[in-house]
Protein backbone atom coordinates (compact mmCIF):
# COMPACT_ATOMS: atom_id res chain seq x y z
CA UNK A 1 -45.18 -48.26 50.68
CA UNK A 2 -42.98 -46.94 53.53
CA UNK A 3 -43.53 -46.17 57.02
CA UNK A 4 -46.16 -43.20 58.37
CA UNK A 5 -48.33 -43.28 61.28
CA UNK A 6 -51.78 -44.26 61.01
CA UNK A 7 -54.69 -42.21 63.27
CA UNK A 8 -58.31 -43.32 63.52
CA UNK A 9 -59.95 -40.30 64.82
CA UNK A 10 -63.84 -40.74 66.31
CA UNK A 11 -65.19 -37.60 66.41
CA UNK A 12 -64.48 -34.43 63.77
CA UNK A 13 -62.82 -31.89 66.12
CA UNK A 14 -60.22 -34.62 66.65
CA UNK A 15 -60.03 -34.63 63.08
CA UNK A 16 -59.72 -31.20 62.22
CA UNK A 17 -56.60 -31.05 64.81
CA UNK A 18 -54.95 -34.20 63.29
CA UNK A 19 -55.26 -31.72 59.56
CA UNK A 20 -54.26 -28.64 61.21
CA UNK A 21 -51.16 -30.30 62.52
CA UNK A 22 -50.26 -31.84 59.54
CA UNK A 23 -51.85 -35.23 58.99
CA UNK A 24 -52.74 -35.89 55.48
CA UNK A 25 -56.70 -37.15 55.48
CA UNK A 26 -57.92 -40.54 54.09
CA UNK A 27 -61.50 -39.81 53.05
CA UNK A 28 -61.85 -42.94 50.55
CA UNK A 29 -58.59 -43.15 49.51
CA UNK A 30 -58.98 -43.58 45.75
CA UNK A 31 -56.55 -40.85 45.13
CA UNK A 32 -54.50 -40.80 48.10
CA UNK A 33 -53.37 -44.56 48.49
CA UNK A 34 -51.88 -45.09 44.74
CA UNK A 35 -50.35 -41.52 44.71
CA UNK A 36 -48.33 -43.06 48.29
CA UNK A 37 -47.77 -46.53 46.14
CA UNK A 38 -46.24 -44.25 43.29
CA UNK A 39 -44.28 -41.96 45.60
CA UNK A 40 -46.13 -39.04 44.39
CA UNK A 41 -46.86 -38.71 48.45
CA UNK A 42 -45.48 -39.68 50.89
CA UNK A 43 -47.17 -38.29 54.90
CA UNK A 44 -45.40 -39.00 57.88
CA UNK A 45 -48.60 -39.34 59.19
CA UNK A 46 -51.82 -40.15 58.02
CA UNK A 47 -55.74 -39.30 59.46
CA UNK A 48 -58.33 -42.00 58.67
CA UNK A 49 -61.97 -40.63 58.46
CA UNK A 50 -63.67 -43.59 58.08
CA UNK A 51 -64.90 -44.35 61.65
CA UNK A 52 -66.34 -41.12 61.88
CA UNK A 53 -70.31 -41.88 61.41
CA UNK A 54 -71.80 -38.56 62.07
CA UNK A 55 -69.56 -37.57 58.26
CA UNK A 56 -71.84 -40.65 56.75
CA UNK A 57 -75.40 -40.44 55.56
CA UNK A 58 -77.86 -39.06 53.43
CA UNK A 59 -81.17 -36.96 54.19
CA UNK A 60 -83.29 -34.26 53.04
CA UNK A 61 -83.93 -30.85 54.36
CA UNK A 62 -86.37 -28.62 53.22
CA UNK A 63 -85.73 -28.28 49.07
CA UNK A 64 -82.21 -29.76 49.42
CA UNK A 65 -80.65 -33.13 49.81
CA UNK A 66 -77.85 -33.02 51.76
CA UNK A 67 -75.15 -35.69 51.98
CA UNK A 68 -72.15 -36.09 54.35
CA UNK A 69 -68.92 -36.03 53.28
CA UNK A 70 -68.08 -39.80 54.28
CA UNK A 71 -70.71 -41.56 51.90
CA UNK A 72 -69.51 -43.54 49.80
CA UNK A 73 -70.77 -43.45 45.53
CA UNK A 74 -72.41 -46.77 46.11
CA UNK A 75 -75.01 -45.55 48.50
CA UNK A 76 -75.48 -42.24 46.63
CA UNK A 77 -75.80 -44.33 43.83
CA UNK A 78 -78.77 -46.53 45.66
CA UNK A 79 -80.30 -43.60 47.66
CA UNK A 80 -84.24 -43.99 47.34
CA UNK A 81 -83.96 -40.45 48.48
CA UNK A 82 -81.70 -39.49 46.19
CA UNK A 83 -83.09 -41.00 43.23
CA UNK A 84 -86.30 -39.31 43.88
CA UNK A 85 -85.49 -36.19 44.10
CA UNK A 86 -81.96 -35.89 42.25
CA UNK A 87 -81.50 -38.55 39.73
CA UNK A 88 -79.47 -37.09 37.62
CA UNK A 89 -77.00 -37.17 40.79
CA UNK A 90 -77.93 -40.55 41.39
CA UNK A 91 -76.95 -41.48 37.63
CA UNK A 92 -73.72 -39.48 38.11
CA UNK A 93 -72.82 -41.75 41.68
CA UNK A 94 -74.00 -44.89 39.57
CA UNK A 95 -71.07 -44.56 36.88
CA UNK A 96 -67.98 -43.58 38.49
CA UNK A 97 -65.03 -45.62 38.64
CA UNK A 98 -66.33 -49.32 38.72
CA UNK A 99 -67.86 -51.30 41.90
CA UNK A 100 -64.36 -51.20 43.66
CA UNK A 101 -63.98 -47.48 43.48
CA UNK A 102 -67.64 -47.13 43.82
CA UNK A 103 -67.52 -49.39 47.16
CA UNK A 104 -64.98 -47.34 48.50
CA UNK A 105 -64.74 -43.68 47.68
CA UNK A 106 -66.56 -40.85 48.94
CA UNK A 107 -67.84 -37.51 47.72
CA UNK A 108 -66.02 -35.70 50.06
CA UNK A 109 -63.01 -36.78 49.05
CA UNK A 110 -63.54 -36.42 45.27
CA UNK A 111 -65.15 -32.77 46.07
CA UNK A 112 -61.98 -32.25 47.96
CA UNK A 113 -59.55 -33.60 45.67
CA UNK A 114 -61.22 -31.71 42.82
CA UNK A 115 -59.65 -33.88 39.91
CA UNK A 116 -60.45 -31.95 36.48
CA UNK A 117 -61.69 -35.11 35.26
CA UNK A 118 -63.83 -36.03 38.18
CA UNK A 119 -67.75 -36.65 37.79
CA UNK A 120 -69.14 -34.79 41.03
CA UNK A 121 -67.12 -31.67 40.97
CA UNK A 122 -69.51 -31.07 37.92
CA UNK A 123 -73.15 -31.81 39.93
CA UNK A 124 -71.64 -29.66 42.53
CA UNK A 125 -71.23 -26.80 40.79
CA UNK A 126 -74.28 -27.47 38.26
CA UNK A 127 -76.82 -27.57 40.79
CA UNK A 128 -75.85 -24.64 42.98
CA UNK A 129 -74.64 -26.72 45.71
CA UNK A 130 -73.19 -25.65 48.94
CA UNK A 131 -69.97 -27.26 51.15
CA UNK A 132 -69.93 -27.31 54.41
CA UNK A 133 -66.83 -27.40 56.08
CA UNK A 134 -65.11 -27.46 59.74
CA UNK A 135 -65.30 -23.89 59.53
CA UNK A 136 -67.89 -22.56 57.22
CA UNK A 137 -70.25 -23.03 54.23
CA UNK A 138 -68.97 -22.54 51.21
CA UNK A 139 -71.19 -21.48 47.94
CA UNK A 140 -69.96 -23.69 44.83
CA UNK A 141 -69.78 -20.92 42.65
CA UNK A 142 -66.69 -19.90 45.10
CA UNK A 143 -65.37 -23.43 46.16
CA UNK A 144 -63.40 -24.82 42.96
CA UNK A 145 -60.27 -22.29 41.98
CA UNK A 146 -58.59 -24.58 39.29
CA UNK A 147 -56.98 -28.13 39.05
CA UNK A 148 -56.55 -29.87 42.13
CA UNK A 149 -57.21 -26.56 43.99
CA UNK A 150 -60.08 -25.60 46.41
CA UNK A 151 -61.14 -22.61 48.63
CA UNK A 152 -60.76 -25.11 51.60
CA UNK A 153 -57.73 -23.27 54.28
CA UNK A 154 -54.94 -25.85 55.72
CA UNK A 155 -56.41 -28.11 58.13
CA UNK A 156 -60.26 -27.55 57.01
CA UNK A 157 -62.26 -30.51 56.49
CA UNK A 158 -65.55 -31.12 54.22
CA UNK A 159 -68.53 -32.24 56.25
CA UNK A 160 -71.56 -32.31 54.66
CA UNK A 161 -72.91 -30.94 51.01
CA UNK A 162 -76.02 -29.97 50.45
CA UNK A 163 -77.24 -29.75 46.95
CA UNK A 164 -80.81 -27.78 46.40
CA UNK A 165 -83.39 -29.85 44.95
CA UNK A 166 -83.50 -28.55 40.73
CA UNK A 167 -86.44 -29.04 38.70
CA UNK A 168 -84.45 -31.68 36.60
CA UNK A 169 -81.39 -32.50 35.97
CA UNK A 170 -78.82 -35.23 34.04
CA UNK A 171 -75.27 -36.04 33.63
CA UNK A 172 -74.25 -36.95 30.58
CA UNK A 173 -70.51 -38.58 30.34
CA UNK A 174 -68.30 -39.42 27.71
CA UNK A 175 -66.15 -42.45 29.24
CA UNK A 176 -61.92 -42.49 28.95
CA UNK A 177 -62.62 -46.38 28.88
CA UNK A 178 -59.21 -46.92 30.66
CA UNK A 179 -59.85 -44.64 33.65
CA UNK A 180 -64.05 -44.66 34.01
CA UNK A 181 -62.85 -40.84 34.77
CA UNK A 182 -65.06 -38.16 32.37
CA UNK A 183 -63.15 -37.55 28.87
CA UNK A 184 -65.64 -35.47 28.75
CA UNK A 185 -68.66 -34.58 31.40
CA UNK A 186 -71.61 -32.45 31.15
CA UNK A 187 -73.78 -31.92 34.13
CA UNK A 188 -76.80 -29.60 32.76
CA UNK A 189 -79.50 -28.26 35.92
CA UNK A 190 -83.20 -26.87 35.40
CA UNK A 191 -83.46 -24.64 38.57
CA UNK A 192 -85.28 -22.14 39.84
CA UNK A 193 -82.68 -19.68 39.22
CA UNK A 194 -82.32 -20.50 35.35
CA UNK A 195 -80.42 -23.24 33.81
CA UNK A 196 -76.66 -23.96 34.74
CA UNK A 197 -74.21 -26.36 32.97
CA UNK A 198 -71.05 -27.35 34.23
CA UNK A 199 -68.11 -29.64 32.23
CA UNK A 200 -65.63 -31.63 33.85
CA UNK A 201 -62.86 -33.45 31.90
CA UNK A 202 -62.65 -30.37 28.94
CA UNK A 203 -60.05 -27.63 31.18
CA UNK A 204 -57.92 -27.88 34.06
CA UNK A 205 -60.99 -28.28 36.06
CA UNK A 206 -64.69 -27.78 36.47
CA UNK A 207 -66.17 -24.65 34.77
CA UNK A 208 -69.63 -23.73 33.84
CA UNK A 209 -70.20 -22.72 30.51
CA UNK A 210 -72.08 -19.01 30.25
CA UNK A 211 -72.99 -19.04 26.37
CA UNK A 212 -75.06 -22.53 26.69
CA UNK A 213 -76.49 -21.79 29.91
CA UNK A 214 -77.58 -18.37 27.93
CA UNK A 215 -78.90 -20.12 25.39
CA UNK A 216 -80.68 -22.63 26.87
CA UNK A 217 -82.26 -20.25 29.56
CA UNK A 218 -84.02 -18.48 26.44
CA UNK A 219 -84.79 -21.62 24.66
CA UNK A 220 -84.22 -24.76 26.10
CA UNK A 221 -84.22 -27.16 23.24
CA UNK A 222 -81.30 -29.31 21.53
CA UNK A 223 -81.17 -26.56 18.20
CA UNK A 224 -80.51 -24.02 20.85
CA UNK A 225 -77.41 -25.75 22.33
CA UNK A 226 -76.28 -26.91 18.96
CA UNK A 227 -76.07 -23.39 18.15
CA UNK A 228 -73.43 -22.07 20.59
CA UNK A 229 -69.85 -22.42 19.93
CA UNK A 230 -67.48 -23.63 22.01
CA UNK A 231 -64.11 -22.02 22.18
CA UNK A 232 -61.34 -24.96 22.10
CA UNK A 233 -58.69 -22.73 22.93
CA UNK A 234 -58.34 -23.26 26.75
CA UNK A 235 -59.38 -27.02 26.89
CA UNK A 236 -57.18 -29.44 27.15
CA UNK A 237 -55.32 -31.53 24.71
CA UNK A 238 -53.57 -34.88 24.90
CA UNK A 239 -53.18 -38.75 23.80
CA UNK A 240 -56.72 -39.26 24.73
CA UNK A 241 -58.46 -36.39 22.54
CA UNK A 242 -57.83 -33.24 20.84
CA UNK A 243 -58.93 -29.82 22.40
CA UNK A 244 -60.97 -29.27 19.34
CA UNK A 245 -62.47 -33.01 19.97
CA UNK A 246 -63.49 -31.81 23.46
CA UNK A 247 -64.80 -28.87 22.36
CA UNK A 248 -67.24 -30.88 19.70
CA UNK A 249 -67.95 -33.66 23.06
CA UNK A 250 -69.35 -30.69 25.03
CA UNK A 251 -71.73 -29.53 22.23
CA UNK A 252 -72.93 -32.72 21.86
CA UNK A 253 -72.96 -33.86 25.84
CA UNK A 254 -75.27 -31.04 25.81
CA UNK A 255 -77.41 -31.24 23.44
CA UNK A 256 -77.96 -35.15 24.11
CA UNK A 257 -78.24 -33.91 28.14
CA UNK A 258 -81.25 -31.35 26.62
CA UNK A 259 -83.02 -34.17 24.41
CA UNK A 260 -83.23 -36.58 27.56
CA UNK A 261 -84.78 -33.99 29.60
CA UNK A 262 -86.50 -33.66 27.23
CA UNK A 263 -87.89 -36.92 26.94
């Protein structure tokens, strides 16, 4: 490591000024500590999040849970509340990382960081959710813009996301054993608006996938899914699989995703 300054801020605004003038945030730190042990970054100054409780916690409004920022996997993971009303989320919370990472990081910070590989950019997007932010709310449909790239502005911090409650849901992920991060991840939503499925893992970040979520909104049933083809030509390719390869994992994430809903 080398030397930066470390703030503890208590309250958000102080926060948001410690981002706006520079301070790179530690949400969980999952991301952020190894790329400083690496020197892939390297702050002068650094704004810890963690005694902020009001960014903590988990509750339901109306048709939506919402969850702040600051929670860590482990208690999404073990939410009663959660599990009854979102388990496919739950699921998603439950398999991330291992108990370390699961102990320690936070959606807010994976939302943030927006790894193309990462398991809740995915439920995010899948079930319609919204971000709320310093600043704004911010529909999910418009908050991801590519890999490791957000619609959050310089300085604006992620307080709370509320995801609306679907009819059912499921994650379905195909493990990079050496990671725990999503080779390939399919997050596939029942909701009032029609059915939405989002991949992680497959492109240089999160992307719902219009020709299953057409298919399965007319007949929602594992033949129908089968059925589509996916285009390999804008996935990714590398040691760990072929672009074809992901292309076959997101057919078959799908249709396995459709066949537990199923039941």
């Amino acid at each position: 490591m080398y030397a930066f300054t470390l703030e503890r801020p208590a309250t958000v605004e102080d926060a948001s000024k410690l981002a706006a003038s520079g301070s790179k945030v530690l949400a969980g730190g999952q991301t952020l500590l190894p790329s400083m042990k690496l020197r892939l970054s390297q702050p002068g100054a650094v704004a810890d999040l963690g005694g902020i409780a009001s960014l903590a916690g988990i509750r339901r409004e109306g048709d939506a849970i919402v969850i702040g920022a600051m929670t860590r996997h482990m208690d999404v993971a073990n939410s009663a509340e959660v599990k009854a009303a979102i388990p496919g989320l739950a699921d998603l919370a439950a398999h991330i990382g291992d108990k370390q990472v699961r102990a320690m990081g936070t959606l807010g910070g994976s939302v943030a960081n927006n790894d193309p590989a990462a398991c809740y950019p995915s439920a995010v997007l899948a079930l319609g959710a919204t971000v709320h932010t310093t600043r704004r709310k911010i529909a999910a449909d418009d908050f991801f813009l590519g890999m490791f790239t957000t619609a959050l502005d310089e300085g604006e911090l992620i307080t709370a996301i509320s995801f609306p409650i679907p009819q059912r849901s499921v994650y379905m992920k195909f493990v990079q054993p050496a990671s725990r991060f999503a080779l390939v991840g399919v997050y596939l939503a029942q909701t009032a608006g029609g059915v939405r499925v989002a991949v992680t893992g497959a492109g240089q970040g999160v992307f719902r996938h219009k020709g299953l979520e057409d298919a399965l909104n007319k007949s929602f049933t594992v033949a129908s899914a089968a059925a589509v083809p996916i285009d390999a030509s804008d996935l990714n390719a590398d040691l760990h699989a072929t672009a074809a390869y992901r292309a076959n994992l997101i057919s078959v994430q799908t249709q396995r995703g459709v066949a537990k809903l199923l039941g």
